[in-house]
Protein backbone atom coordinates (compact mmCIF):
# COMPACT_ATOMS: atom_id res chain seq x y z
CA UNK A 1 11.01 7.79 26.05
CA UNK A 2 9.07 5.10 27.33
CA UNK A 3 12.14 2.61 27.71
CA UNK A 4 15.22 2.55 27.22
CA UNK A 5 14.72 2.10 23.32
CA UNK A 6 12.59 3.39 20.81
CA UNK A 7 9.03 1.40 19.41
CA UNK A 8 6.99 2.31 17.46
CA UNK A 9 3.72 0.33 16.62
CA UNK A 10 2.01 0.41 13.60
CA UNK A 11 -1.66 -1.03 12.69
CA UNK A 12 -2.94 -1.78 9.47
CA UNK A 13 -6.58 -3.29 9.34
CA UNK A 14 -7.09 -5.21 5.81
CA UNK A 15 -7.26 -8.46 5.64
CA UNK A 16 -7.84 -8.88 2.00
CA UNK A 17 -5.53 -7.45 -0.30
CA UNK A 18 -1.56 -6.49 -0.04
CA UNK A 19 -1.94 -2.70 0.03
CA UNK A 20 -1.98 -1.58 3.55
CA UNK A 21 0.29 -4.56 4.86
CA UNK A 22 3.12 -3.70 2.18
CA UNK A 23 2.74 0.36 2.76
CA UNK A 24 3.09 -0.92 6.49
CA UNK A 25 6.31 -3.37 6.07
CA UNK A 26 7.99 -0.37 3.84
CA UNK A 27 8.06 2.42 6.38
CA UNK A 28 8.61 -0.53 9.27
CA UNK A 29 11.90 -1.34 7.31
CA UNK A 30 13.37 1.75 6.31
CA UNK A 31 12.93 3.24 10.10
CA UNK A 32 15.05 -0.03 10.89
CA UNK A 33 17.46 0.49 9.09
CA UNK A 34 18.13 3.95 10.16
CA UNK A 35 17.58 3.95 13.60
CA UNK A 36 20.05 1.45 14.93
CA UNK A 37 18.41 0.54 17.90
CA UNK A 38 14.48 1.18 17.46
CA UNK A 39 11.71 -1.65 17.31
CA UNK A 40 9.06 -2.12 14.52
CA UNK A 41 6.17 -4.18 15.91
CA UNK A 42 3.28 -4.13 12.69
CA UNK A 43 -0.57 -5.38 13.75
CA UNK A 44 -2.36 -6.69 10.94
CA UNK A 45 -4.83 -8.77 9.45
CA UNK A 46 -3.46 -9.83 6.48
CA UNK A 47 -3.56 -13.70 6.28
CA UNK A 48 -0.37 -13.98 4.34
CA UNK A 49 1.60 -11.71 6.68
CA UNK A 50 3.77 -14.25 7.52
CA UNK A 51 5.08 -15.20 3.53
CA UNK A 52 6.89 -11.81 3.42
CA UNK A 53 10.47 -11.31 5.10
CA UNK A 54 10.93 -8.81 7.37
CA UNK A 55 14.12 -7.14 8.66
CA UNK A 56 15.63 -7.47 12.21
CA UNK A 57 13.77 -5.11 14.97
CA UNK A 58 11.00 -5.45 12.75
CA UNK A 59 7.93 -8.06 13.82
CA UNK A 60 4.20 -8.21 13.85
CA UNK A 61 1.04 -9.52 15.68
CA UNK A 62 -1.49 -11.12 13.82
CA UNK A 63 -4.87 -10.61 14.55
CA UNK A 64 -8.18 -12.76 13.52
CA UNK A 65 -9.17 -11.68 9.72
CA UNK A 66 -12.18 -10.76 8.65
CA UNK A 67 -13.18 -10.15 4.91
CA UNK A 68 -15.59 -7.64 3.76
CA UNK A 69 -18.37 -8.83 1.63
CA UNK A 70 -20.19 -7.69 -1.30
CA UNK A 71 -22.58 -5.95 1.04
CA UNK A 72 -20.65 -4.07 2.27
CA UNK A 73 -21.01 -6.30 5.60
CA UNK A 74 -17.62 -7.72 7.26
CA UNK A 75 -17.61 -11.74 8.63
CA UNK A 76 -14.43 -13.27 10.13
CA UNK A 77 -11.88 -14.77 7.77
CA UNK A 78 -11.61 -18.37 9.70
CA UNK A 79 -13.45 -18.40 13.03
CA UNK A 80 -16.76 -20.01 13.39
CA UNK A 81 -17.93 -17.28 15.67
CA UNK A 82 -20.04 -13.85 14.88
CA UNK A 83 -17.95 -10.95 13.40
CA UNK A 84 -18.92 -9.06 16.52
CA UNK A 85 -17.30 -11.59 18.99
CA UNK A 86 -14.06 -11.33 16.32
CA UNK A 87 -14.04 -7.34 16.23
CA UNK A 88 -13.91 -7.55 20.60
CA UNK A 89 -10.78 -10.10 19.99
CA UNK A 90 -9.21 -7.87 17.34
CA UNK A 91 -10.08 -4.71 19.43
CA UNK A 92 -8.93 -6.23 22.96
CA UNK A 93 -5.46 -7.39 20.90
CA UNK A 94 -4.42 -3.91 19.49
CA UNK A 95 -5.15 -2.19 22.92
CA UNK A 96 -3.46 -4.84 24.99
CA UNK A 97 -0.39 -5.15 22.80
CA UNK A 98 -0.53 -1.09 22.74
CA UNK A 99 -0.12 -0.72 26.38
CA UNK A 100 2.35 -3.18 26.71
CA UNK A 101 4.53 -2.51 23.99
CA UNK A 102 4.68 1.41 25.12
CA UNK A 103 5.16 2.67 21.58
CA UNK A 104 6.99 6.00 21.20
CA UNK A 105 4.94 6.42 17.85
CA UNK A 106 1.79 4.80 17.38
CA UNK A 107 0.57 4.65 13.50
CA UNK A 108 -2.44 3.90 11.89
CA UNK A 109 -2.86 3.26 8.26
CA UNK A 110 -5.49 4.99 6.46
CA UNK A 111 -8.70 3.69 8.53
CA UNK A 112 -8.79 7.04 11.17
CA UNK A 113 -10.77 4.26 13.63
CA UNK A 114 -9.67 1.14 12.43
CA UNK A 115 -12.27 -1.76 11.26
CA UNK A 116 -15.65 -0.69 12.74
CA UNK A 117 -13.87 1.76 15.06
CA UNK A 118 -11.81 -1.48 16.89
CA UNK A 119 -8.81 1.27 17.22
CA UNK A 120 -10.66 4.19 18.91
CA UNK A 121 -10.04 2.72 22.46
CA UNK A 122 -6.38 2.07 21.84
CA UNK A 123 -6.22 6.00 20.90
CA UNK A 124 -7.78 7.62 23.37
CA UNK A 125 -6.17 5.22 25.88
CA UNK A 126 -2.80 6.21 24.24
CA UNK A 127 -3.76 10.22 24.07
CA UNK A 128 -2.85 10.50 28.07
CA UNK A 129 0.52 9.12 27.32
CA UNK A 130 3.69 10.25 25.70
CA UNK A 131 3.11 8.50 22.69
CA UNK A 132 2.62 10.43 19.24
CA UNK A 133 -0.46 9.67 17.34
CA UNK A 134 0.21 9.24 13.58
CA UNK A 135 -2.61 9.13 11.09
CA UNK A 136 -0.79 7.92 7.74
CA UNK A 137 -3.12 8.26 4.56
CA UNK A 138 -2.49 7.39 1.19
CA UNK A 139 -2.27 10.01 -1.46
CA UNK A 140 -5.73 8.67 -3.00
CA UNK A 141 -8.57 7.77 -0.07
CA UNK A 142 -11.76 7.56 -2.87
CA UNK A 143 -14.40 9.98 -4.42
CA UNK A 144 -14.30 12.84 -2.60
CA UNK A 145 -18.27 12.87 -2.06
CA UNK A 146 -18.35 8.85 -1.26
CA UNK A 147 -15.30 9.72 1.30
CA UNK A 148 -17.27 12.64 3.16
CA UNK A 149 -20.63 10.64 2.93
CA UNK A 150 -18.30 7.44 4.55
CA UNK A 151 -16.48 9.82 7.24
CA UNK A 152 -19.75 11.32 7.93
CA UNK A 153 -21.26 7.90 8.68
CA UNK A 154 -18.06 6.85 10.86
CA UNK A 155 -17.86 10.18 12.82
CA UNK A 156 -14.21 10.38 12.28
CA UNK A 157 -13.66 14.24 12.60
CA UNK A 158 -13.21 13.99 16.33
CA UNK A 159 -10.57 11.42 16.29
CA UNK A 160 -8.67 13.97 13.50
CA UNK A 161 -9.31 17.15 15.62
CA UNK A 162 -8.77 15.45 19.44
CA UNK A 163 -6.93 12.26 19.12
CA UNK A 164 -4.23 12.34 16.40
CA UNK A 165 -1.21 14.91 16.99
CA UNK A 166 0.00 14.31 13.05
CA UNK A 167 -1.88 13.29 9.39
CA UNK A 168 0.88 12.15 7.11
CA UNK A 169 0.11 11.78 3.52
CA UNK A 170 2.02 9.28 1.41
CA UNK A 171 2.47 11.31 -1.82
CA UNK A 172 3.75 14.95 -2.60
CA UNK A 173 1.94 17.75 -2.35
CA UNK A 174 0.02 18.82 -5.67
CA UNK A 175 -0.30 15.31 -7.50
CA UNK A 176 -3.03 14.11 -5.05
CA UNK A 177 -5.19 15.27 -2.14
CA UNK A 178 -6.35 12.99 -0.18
CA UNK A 179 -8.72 14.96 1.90
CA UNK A 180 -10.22 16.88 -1.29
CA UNK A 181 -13.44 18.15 -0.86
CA UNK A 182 -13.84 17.75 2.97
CA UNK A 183 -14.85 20.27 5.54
CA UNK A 184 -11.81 19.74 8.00
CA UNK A 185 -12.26 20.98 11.93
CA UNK A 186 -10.42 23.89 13.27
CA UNK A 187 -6.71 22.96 13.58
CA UNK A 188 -6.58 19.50 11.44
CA UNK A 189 -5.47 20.69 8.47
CA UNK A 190 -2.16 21.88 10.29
CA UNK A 191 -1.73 18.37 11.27
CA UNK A 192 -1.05 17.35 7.67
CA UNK A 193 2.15 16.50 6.50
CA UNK A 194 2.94 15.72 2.98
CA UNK A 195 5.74 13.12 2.17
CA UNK A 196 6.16 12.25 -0.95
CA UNK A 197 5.48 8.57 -2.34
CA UNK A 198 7.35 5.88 -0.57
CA UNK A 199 10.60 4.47 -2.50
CA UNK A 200 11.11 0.88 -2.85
CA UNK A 201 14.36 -0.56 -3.98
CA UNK A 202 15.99 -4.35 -4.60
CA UNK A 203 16.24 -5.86 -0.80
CA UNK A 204 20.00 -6.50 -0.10
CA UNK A 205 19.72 -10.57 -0.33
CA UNK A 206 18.14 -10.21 -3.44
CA UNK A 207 20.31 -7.55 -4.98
CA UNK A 208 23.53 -10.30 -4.55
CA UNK A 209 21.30 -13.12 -6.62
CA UNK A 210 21.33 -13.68 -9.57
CA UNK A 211 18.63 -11.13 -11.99
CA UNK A 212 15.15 -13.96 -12.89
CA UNK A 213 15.18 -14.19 -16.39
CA UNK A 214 11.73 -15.51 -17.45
CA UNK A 215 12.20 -14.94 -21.03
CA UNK A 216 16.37 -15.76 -21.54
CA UNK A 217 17.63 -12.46 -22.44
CA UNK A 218 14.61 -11.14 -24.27
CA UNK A 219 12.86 -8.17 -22.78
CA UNK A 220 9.64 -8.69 -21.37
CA UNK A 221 6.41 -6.48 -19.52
CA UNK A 222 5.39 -6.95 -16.38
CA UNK A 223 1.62 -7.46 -15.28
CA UNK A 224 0.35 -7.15 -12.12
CA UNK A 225 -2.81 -6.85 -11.10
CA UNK A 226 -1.23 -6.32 -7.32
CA UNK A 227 -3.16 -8.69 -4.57
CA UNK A 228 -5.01 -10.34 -7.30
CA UNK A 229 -8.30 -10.10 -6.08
CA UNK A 230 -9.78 -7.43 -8.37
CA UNK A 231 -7.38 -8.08 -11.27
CA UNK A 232 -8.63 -11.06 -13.45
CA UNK A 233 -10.35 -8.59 -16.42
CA UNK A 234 -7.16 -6.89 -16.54
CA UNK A 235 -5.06 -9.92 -17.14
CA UNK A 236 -7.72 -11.11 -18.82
CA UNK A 237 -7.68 -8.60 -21.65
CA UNK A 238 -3.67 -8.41 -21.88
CA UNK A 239 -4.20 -12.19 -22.49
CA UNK A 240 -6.77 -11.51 -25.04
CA UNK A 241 -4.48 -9.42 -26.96
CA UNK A 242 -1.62 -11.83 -27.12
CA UNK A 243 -4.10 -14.72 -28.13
CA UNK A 244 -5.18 -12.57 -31.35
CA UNK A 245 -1.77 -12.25 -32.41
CA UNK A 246 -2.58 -8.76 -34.49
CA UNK A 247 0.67 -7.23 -33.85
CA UNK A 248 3.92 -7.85 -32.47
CA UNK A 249 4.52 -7.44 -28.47
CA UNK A 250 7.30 -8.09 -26.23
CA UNK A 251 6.38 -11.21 -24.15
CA UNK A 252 4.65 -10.69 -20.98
CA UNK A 253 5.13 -12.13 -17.15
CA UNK A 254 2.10 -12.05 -15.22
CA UNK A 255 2.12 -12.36 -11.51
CA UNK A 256 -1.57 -13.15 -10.52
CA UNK A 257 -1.44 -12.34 -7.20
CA UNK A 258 -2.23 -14.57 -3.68
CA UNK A 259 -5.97 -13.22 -3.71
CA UNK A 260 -6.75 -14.19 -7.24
CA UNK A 261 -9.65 -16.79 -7.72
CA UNK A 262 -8.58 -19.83 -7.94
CA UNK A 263 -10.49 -20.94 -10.62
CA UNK A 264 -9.51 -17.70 -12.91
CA UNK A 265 -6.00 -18.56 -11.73
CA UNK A 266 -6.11 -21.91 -13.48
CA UNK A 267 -7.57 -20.93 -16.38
CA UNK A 268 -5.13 -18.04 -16.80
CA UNK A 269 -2.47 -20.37 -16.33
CA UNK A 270 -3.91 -23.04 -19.00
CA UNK A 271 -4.15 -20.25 -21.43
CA UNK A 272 -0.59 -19.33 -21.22
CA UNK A 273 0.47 -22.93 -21.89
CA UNK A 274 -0.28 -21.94 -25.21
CA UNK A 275 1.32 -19.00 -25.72
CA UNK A 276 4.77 -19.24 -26.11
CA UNK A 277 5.26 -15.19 -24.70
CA UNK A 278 3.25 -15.59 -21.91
CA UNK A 279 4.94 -17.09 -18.67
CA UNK A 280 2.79 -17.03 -15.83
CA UNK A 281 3.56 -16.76 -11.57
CA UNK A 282 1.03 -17.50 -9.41
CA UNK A 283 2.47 -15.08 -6.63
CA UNK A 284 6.09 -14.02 -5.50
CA UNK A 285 6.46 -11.91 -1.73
CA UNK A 286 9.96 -10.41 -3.69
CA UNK A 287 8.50 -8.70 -6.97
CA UNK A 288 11.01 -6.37 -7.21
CA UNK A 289 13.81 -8.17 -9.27
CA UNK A 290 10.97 -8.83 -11.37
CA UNK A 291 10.31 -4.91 -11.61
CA UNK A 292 13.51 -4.14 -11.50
CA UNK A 293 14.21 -6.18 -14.94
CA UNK A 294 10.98 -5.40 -16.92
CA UNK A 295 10.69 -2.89 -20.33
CA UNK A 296 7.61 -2.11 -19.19
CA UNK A 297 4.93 -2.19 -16.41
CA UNK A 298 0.73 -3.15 -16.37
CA UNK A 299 -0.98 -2.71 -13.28
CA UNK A 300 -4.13 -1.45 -12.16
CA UNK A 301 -3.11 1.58 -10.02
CA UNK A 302 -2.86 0.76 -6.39
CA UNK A 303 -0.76 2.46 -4.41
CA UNK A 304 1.82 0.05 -3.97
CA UNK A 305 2.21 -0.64 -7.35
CA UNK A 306 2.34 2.85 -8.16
CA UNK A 307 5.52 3.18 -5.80
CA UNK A 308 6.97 0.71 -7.47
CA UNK A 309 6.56 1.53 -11.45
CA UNK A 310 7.82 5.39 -10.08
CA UNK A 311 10.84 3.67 -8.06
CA UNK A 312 12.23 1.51 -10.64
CA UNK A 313 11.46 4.06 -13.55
CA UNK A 314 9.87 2.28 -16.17
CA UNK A 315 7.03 2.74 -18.80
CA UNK A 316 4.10 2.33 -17.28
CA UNK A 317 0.54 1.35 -18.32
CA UNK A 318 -2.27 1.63 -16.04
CA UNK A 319 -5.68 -0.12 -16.30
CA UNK A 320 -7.31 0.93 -12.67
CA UNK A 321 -10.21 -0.17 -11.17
CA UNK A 322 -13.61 1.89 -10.75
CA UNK A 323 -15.22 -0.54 -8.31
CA UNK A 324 -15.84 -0.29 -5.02
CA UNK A 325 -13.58 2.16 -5.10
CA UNK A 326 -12.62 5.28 -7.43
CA UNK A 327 -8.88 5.34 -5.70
CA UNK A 328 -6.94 3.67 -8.50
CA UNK A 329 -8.83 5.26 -10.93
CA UNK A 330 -8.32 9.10 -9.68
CA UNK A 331 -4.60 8.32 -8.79
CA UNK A 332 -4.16 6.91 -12.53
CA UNK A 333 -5.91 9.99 -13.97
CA UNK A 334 -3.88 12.55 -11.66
CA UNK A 335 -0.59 10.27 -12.86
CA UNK A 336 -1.52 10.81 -16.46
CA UNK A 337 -1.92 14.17 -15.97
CA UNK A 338 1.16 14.82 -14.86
CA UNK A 339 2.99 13.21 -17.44
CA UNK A 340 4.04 9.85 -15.30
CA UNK A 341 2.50 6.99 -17.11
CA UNK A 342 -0.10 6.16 -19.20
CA UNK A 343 -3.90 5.39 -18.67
CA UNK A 344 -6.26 2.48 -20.42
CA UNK A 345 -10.01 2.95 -19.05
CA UNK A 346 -11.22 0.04 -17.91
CA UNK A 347 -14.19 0.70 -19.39
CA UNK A 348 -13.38 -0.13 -23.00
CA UNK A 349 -12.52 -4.06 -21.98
CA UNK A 350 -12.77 -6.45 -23.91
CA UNK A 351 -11.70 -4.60 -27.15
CA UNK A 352 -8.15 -7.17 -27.73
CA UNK A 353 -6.49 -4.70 -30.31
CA UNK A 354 -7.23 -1.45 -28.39
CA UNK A 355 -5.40 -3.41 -25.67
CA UNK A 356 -2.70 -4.59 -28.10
CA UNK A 357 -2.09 -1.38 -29.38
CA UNK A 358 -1.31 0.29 -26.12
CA UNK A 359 0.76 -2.85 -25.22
CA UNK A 360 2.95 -2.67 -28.61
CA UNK A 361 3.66 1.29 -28.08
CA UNK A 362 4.12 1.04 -24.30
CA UNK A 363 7.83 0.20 -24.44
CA UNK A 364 8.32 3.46 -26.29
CA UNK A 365 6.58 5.84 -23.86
CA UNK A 366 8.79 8.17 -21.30
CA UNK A 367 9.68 6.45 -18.29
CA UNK A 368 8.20 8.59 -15.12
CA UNK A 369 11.66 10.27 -14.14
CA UNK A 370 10.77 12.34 -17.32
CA UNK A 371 8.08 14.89 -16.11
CA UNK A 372 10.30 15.75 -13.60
CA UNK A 373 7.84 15.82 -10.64
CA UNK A 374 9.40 17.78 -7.50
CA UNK A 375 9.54 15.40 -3.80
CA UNK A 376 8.20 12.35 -6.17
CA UNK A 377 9.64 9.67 -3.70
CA UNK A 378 10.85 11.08 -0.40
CA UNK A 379 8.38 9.51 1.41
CA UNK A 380 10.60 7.66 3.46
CA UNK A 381 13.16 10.23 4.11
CA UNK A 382 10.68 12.50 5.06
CA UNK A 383 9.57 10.39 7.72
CA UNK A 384 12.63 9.11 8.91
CA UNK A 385 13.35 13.17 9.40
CA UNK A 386 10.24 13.38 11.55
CA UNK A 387 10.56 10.03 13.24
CA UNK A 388 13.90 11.36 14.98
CA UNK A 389 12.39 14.91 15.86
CA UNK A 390 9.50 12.93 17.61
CA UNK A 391 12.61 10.67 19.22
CA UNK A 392 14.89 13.70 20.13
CA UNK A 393 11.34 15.39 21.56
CA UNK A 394 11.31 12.67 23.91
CA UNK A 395 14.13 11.95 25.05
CA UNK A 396 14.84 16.10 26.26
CA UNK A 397 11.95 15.16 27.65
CA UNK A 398 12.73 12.31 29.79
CA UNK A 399 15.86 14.33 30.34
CA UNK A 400 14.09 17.43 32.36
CA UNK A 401 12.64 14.66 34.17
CA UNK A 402 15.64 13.34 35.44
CA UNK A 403 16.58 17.34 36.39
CA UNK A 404 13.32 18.05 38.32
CA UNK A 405 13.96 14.64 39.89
């Protein structure tokens, strides 16, 4: 290896939105913990990076934000300067910290160049060295057609066929494709390497505290709308349902999320002052005793969420997204499907007692253990598994180099 411990670096782009930053901390903390010596260092964006715990060996570099707007266009997060200027700081950062660091494994979630292609030089800078280069996708990328017309656009395919050695998908094989639809080059689609989705379970210092109880010892359903920043007509119309009172419903805690509007976020949270079922919480970084404890599960189908409502096994109703992107809404289909959870279209919002009616027979539906889906969530095992190959690789490696020496 490249010193006398194992690294591995990991970059995650987004700087709006929890997805790729929690995906990122989950594998980062699981290697951790079962490689005793080994170093997590995690590159992102995210401005709220720094609100989440992270385990020993595991740390991160933060790197200016940008947002993307409605256009389609990016501009930087904070700085007064052009997004340009902030994409040649972002892109200097990752390569520098690259080089230096010496990763054994060098990860990059889901964007094959990273923002505007600011990864490509740390790659091919990387490809002459002994580090492995790790594509990790999620099981859902987007429309199949909008992902080929936006790959197209990017010119990606040499990066996938050159640059990476491996293409791990987050998800099992046969729920999901990621790459559905796309003409692959020669040799890629050996590179892929299903894992199953990636388990999450109660972090040790919260599994000794005491269970949150919101609602005394009544059961309750979760919302949330994950990040926040796409959620408020989802929380919206489960609020609408408990305002017209037409049927009974276990109460509800909703977790807004740290990218919700402010201004829906106060409103939201002035509406549930008169409810007396309806506890709001603006945004936790430790959902899962909240998961853990629920009846039942809303959320809107990202991919984090969607490990979680597998991992801790409860009832699940989904209400995903179609805009920008069709992810949520061809993961929650594909879910459905298969007999995990339960879908509500977006489309048919506001209608209050359609919404009530799926939230009064939700705590009644199969939990997602039930349809008995083969590799569901061995995600992390899987690539623990492969994570040592690559470090056993290297080090016979290093070890003929001693010999010839």
């Amino acid at each position: 290896m490249n010193s006398k411990t194992p690294k591995i670096l990991i970059y995650s782009h987004d700087s709006f939105g929890l997805g790729h930053l929690r995906r990122c901390r989950a594998i980062a903390q699981s290697l951790v913990g079962d490689f005793d010596t080994l170093s997590v260092l995690i590159l992102s964006g995210s401005p709220i990076i720094g609100s989440f715990e992270f385990r020993s060996r595991v740390d991160f570099v933060r790197i200016p934000g940008v947002i993307k707007l409605r256009n389609g266009e990016y501009t930087p997060l904070s700085l007064h300067i052009n997004i340009d200027q902030t994409l040649a700081i972002r892109s200097s950062i990752i390569e520098h910290t690259a080089k230096v660091f010496e990763p054994d494994i060098f990860i990059v979630d889901k964007e094959p160049l990273g923002l505007r292609g600011e990864v490509l030089g740390t790659l091919e800078s990387l490809k002459d060295t002994d580090t492995r280069l790790v594509l990790g996708l999620r099981d859902v990328m987007d429309d199949p057609q909008v992902l080929r017309e936006e790959w197209d656009r990017k010119n990606v395919y040499p990066a996938l066929k050159d640059l990476y050695d491996e293409i791990w998908v987050y998800g099992p094989e046969g729920i999901c494709d990621p790459l559905e639809g796309l003409t692959l080059p020669d040799g890629v689609s050996q590179k892929l390497r299903y894992t199953g989705y990636l388990r999450r379970d109660l972090p040790q210092s919260i599994a000794e505290q005491p269970a949150p109880t919101p609602f005394g010892e009544e059961p309750y359903i979760l919302v949330t709308p994950g990040g926040g920043g796409d959620g408020v007509e989802m929380v919206d119309w489960v609020m609408r349902a408990y305002e017209a009172r037409q049927r009974p419903l276990f109460p509800a805690l909703i977790v807004l999320g740290p990218f919700m509007p402010a201004a829906a976020a106060a409103q939201f949270s002035e509406r549930a002052e008169h409810l007396r079922d309806v506890e709001i919480i603006r945004f936790t970084p430790q959902i899962e005793p909240y998961l853990a404890n629920a009846t039942a599960i809303v959320g809107m189908g990202g991919y984090n969420t969607f490990c979680e409502i597998l991992s801790f096994d409860k009832p699940t109703l989904m209400v995903p997204r179609i805009m920008p992107r069709r992810e949520q809404a061809i993961r929650a289909e594909r879910a459905e499907q298969s007999g995990l959870l339960k879908v509500l279209p977006i489309d048919r919002y506001p209608d209050a007692d359609l919404m009530a009616v799926a939230l009064s027979e939700l705590p009644g539906t199969p939990s997602p253990s039930a349809a008995g889906v083969e590799n569901l969530l061995g995600g992390l095992d899987v690539i623990s598994t492969r994570v040592g190959e690559v470090f056993e690789e290297h080090q016979l490696a290093d070890d003929l180099k001693l010999v010839n020496f």
